[in-house]
Protein backbone atom coordinates (compact mmCIF):
# COMPACT_ATOMS: atom_id res chain seq x y z
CA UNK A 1 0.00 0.00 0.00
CA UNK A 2 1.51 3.00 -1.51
CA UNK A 3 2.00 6.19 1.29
CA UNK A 4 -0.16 8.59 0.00
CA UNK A 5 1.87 10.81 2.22
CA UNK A 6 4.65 10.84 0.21
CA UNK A 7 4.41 10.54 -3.47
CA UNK A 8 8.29 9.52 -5.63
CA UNK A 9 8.42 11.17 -9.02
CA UNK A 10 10.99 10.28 -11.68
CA UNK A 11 12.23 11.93 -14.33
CA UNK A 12 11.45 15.34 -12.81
CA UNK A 13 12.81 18.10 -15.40
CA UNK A 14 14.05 21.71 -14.51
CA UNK A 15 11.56 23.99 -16.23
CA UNK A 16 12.66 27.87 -17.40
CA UNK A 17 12.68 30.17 -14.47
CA UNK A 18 11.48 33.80 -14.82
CA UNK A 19 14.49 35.28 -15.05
CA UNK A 20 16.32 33.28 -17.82
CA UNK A 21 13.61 35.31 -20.16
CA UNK A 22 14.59 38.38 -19.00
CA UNK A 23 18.70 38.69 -19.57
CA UNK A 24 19.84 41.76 -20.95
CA UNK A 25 21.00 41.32 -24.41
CA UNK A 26 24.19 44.06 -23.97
CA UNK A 27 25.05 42.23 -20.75
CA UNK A 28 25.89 44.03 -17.52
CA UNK A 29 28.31 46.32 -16.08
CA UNK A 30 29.52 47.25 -12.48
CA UNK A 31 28.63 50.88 -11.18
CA UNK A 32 28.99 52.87 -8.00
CA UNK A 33 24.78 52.89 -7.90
CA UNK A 34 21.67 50.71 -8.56
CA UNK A 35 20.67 53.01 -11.39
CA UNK A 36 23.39 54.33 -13.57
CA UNK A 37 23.27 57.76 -13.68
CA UNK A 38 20.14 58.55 -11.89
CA UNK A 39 20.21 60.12 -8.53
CA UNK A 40 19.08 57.65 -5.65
CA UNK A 41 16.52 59.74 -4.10
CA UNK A 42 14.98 59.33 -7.79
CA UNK A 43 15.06 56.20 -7.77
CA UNK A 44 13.95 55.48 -4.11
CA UNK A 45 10.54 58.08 -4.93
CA UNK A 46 9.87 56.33 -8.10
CA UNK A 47 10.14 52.64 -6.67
CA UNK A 48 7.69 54.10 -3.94
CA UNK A 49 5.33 55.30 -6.64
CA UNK A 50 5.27 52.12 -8.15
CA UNK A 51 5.57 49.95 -5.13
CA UNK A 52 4.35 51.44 -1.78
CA UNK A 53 6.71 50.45 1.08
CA UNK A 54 5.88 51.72 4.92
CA UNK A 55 8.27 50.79 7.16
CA UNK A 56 7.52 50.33 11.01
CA UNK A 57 9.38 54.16 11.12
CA UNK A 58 6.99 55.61 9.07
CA UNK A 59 10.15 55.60 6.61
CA UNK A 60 9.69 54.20 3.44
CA UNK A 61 13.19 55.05 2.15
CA UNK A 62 14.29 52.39 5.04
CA UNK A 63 11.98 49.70 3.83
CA UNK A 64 13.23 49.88 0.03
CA UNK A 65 16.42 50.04 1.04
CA UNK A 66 15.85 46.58 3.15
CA UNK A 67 13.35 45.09 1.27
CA UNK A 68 14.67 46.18 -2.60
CA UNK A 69 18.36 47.27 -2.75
CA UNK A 70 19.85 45.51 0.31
CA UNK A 71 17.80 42.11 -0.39
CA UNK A 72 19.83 39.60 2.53
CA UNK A 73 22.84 42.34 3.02
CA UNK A 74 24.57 41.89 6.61
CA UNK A 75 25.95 44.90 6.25
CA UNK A 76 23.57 48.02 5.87
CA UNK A 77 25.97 50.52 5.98
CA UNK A 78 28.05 49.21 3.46
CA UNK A 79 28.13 51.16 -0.56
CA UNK A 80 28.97 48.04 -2.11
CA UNK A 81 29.42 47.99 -6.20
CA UNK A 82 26.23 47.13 -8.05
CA UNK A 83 25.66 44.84 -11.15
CA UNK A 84 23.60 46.74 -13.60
CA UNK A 85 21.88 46.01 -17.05
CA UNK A 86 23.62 48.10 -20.15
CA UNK A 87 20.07 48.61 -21.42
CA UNK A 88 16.72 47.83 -21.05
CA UNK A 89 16.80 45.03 -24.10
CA UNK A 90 16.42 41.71 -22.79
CA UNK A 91 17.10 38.35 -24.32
CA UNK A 92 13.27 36.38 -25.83
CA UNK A 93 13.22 32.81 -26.40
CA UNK A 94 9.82 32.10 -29.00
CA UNK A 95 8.69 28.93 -29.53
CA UNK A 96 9.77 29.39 -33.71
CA UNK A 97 12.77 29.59 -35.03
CA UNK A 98 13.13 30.55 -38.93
CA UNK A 99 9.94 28.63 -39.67
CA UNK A 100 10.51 25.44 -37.54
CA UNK A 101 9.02 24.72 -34.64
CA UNK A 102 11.01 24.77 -31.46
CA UNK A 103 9.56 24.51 -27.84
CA UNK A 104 10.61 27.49 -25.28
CA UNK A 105 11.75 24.65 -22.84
CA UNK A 106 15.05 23.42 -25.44
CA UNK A 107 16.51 26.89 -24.88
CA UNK A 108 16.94 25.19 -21.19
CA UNK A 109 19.23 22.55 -22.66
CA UNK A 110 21.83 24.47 -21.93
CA UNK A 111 21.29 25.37 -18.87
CA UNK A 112 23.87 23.14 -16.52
CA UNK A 113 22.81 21.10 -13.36
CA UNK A 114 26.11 21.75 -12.21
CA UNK A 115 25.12 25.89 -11.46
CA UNK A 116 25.28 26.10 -8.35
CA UNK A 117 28.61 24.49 -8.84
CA UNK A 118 29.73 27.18 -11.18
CA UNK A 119 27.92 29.98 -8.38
CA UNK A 120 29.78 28.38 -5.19
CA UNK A 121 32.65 28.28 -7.44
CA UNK A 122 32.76 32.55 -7.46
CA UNK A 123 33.83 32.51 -3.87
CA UNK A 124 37.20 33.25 -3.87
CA UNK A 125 37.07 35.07 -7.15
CA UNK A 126 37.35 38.94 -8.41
CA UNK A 127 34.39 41.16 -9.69
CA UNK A 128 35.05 40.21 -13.28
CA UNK A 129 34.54 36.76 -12.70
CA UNK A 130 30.94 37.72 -11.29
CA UNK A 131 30.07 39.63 -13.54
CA UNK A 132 31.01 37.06 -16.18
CA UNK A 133 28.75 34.95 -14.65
CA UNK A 134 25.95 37.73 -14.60
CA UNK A 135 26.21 38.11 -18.35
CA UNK A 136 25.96 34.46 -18.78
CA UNK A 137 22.61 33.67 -16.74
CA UNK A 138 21.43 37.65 -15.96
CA UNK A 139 20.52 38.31 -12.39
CA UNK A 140 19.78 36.78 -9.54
CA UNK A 141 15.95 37.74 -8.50
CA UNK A 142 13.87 39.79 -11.07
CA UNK A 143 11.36 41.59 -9.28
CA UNK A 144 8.82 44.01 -10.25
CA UNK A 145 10.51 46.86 -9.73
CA UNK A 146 13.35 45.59 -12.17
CA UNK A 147 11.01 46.65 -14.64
CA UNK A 148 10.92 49.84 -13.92
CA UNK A 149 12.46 52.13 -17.07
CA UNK A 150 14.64 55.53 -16.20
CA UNK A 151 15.85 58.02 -17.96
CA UNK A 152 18.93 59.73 -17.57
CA UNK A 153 18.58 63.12 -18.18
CA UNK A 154 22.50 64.23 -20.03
CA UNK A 155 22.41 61.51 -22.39
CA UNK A 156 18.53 60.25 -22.87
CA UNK A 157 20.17 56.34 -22.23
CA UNK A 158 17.26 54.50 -21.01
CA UNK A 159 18.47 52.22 -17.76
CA UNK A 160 17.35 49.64 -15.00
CA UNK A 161 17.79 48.64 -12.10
CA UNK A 162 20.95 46.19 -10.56
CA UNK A 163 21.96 44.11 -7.82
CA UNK A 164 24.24 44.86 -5.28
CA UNK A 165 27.38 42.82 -5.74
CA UNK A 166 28.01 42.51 -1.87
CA UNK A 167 24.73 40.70 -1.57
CA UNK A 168 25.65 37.89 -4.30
CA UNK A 169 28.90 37.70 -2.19
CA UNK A 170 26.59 36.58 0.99
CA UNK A 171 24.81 34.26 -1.52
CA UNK A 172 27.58 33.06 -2.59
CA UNK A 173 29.34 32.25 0.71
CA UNK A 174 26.03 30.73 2.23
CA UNK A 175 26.13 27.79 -1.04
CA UNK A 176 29.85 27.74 -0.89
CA UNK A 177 29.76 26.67 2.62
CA UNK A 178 27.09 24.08 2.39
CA UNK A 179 27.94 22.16 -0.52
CA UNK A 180 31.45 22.04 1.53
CA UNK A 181 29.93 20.66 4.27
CA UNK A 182 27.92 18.19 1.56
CA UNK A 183 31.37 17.47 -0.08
CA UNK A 184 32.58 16.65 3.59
CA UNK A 185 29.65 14.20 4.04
CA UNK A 186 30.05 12.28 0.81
CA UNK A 187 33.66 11.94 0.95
CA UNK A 188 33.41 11.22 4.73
CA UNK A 189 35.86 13.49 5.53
CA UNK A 190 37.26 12.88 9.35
CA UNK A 191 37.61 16.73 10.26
CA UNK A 192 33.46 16.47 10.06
CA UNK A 193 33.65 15.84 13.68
CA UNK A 194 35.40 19.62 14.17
CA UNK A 195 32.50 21.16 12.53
CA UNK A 196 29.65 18.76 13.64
CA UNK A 197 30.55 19.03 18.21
CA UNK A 198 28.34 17.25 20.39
CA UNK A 199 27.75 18.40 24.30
CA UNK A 200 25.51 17.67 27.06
CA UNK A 201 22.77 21.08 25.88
CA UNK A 202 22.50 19.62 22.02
CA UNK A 203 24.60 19.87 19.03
CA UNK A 204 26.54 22.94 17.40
CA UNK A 205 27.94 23.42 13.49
CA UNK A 206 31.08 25.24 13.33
CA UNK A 207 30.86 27.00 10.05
CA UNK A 208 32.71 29.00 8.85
CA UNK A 209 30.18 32.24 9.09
CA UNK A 210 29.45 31.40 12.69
CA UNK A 211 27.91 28.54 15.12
CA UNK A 212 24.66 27.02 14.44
CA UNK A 213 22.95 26.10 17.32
CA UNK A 214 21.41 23.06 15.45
CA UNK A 215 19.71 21.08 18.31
CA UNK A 216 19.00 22.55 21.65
CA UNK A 217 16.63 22.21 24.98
CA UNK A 218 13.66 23.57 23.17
CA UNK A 219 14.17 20.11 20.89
CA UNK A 220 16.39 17.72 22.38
CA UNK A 221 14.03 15.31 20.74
CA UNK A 222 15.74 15.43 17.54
CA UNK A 223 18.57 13.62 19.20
CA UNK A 224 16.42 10.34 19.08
CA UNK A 225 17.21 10.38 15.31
CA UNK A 226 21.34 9.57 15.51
CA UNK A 227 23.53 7.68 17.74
CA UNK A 228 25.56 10.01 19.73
CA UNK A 229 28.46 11.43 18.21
CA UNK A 230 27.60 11.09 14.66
CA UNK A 231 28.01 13.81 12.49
CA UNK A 232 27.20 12.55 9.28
CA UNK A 233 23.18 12.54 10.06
CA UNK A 234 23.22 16.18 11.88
CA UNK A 235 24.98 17.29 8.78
CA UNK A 236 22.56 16.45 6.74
CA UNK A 237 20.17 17.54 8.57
CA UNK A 238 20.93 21.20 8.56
CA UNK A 239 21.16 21.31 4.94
CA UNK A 240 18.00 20.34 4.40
CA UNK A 241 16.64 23.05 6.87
CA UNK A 242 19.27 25.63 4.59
CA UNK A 243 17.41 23.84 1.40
CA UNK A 244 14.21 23.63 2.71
CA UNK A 245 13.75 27.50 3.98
CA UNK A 246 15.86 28.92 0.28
CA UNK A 247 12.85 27.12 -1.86
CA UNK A 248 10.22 27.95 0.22
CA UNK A 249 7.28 29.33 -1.97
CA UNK A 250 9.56 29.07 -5.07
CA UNK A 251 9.03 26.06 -6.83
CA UNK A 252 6.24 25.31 -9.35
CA UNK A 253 5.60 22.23 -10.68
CA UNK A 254 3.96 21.54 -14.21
CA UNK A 255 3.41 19.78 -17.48
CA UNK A 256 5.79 20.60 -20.00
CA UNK A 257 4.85 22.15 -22.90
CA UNK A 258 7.23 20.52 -25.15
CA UNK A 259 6.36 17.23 -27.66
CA UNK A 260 6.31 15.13 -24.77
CA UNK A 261 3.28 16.22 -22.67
CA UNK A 262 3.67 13.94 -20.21
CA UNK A 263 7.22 15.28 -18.65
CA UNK A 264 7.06 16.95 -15.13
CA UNK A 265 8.61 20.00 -14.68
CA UNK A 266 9.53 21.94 -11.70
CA UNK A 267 9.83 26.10 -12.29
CA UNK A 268 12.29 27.72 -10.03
CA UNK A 269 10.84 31.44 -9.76
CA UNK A 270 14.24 33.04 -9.90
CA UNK A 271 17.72 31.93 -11.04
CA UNK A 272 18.55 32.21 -7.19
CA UNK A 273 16.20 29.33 -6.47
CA UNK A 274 16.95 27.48 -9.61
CA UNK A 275 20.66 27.66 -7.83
CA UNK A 276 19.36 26.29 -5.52
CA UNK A 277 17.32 23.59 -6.52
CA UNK A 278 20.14 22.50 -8.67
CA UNK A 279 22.00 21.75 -4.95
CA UNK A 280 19.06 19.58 -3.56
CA UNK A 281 18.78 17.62 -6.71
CA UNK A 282 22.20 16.41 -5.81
CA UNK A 283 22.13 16.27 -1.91
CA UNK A 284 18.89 13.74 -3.04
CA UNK A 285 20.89 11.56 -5.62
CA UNK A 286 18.76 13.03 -8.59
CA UNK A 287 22.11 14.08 -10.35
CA UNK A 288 25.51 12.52 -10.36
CA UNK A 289 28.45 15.34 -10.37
CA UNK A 290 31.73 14.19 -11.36
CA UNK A 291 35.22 16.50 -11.21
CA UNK A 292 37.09 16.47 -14.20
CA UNK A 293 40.76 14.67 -13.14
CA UNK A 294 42.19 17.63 -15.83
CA UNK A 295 40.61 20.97 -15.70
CA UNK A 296 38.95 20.46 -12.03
CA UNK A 297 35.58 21.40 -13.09
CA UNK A 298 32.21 19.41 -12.52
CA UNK A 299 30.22 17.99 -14.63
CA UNK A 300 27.15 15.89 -15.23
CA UNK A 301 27.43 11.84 -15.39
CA UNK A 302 25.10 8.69 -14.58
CA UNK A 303 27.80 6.49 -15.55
CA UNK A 304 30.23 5.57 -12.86
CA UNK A 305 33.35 5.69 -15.01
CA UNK A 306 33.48 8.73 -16.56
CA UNK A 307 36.15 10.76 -15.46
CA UNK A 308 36.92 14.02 -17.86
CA UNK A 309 34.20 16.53 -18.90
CA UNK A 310 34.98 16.28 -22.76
CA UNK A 311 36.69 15.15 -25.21
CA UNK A 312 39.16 17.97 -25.07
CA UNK A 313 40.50 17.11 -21.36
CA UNK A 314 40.33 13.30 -22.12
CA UNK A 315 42.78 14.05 -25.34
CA UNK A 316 44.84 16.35 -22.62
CA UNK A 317 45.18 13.77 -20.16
CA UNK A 318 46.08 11.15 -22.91
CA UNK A 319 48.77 13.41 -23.99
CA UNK A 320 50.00 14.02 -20.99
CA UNK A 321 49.99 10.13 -19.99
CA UNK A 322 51.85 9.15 -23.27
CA UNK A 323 54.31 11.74 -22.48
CA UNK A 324 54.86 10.44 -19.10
CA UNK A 325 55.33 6.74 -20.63
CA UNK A 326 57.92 8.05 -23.10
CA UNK A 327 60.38 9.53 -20.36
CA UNK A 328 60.35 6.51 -18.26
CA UNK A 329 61.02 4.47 -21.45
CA UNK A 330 63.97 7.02 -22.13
């Protein structure tokens, strides 16, 4: 008797999120403010207009500045760099192409399961890198008032809205550090028992950000769930919590609207969450990520022996072993 409680589906595809449909086609740039050009008292009055925000204060400047600008920023005070659109044209996938039919949803074939890979992968890296990555995929969250058009008055340029770069930074961080800790789990790793401590009030993660008090008094029941000291099932744990609370109210599912009618798609509502959801689908098993033994990147593989990402690092590797054959024979 099946558990109508819990329902398995297979074969569950990634469906185009919002913002894929919405990359600007002149890519973006990094400025000093959210809208090039325009003063920010502009554009704080004209996001009010068009989206009412009261704050607690009676300061709506406060709220936009939380609730728009500094989406997630630890750091209010900060005047971090901001990733902005070069114009207000924006990338359309139709479902024709030059008089043959094409379905919207093959523009996501290239769209990599290993993204959040590529995101994590920005945490150590420079501005350009980010950025690269921004003109590659667009931004993270499109929200309404990303649609909102300015002017500049000296040169007539039309412009929109960015991102603050020290808020993809955070975002960044937060993935980097739990698919480390995944990485940890899978591999087993033994210093998983300096990060996962155990004492007589519950159970603490030592990231790298800070403690998380994981399990405490309020529910010391959780404790029933591992044998005491293991770190592998508290690990786990927390990043489905992380998972769970990121995709909150952000997935969709649906039919696809491709030839084959009967394929289930999930619609992240954001590339953020479609980062995300990328992550869980390997935490669960769904995908199997490989790293290339040559150029150290990950890639996408059901079958156990693959071990290079193309054909180009497999020739590379060749190479390199033939070469290595040669000396010793010399």
């Amino acid at each position: 008797m099946p558990n109508l409680n819990q329902i398995t589906l297979r074969y569950v595809k990634v469906g185009p999120y919002s913002s894929w449909f919405s990359i600007c086609q002149d890519g973006y740039s990094l400025n000093n403010a959210p809208v090039p050009g325009i003063d920010n008292s502009e554009v704080l009055a004209r996001i009010n207009e068009f989206q009412p925000l009261i704050s607690a204060d009676g300061n709506y400047q406060n709220e936009i500045l939380k609730n728009v600008f500094n989406i997630g920023l630890k750091k209010a005070e900060a005047k971090p760099l901001w990733i902005t659109p070069n114009s207000i044209r924006r990338h359309r996938f139709t479902t024709e192409d030059k008089g043959r039919k094409r379905a919207a949803a093959t523009s996501m074939g290239s769209i990599d399961y290993t993204l959040h890979r590529q995101f994590a992968g920005l945490v150590n890296k420079g501005n350009a890198h980010k950025l690269k990555f921004a003109n590659k995929y667009g931004l993270l969250k499109c929200q309404a008032v990303h649609n909102l058009v300015f002017r500049n008055p000296n040169t007539g340029k039309q412009v929109q809205m960015g991102e603050s770069l020290l808020w993809w930074q955070e975002e960044i961080t937060d993935l980097a550090s739990c698919l480390k800790l995944w990485d940890m789990v899978v591999s087993e790793d033994k210093e998983l028992k300096d990060i996962v401590l155990w004492h007589r009030d519950g159970i603490v993660l030592r990231l790298e950000e800070g403690d998380v008090q994981l399990v405490r008094r309020s529910n010391m029941n959780l404790l029933t769930r591992w044998n005491k000291g293991d770190t592998k099932g508290p690990a786990l744990y927390y990043l489905s919590l992380v998972s769970n609370k990121r995709l909150a109210n952000a997935l969709t599912p649906g039919i696809s609207a491709s030839d084959e009618p009967n394929e289930v798609c999930v619609y992240p509502d954001s590339l953020l969450s479609a980062i995300w959801f990328m992550f869980v689908l390997e935490v669960s098993g769904n995908i199997r990520l490989v790293k290339c033994d040559v150029c150290g990147d990950y890639f996408s593989s059901q079958d156990p022996r693959a071990q290079f990402c193309s054909t180009r690092c497999r020739m590379r590797n060749y190479r390199k072993s033939a070469a290595r054959k040669s000396k010793r024979r010399r």
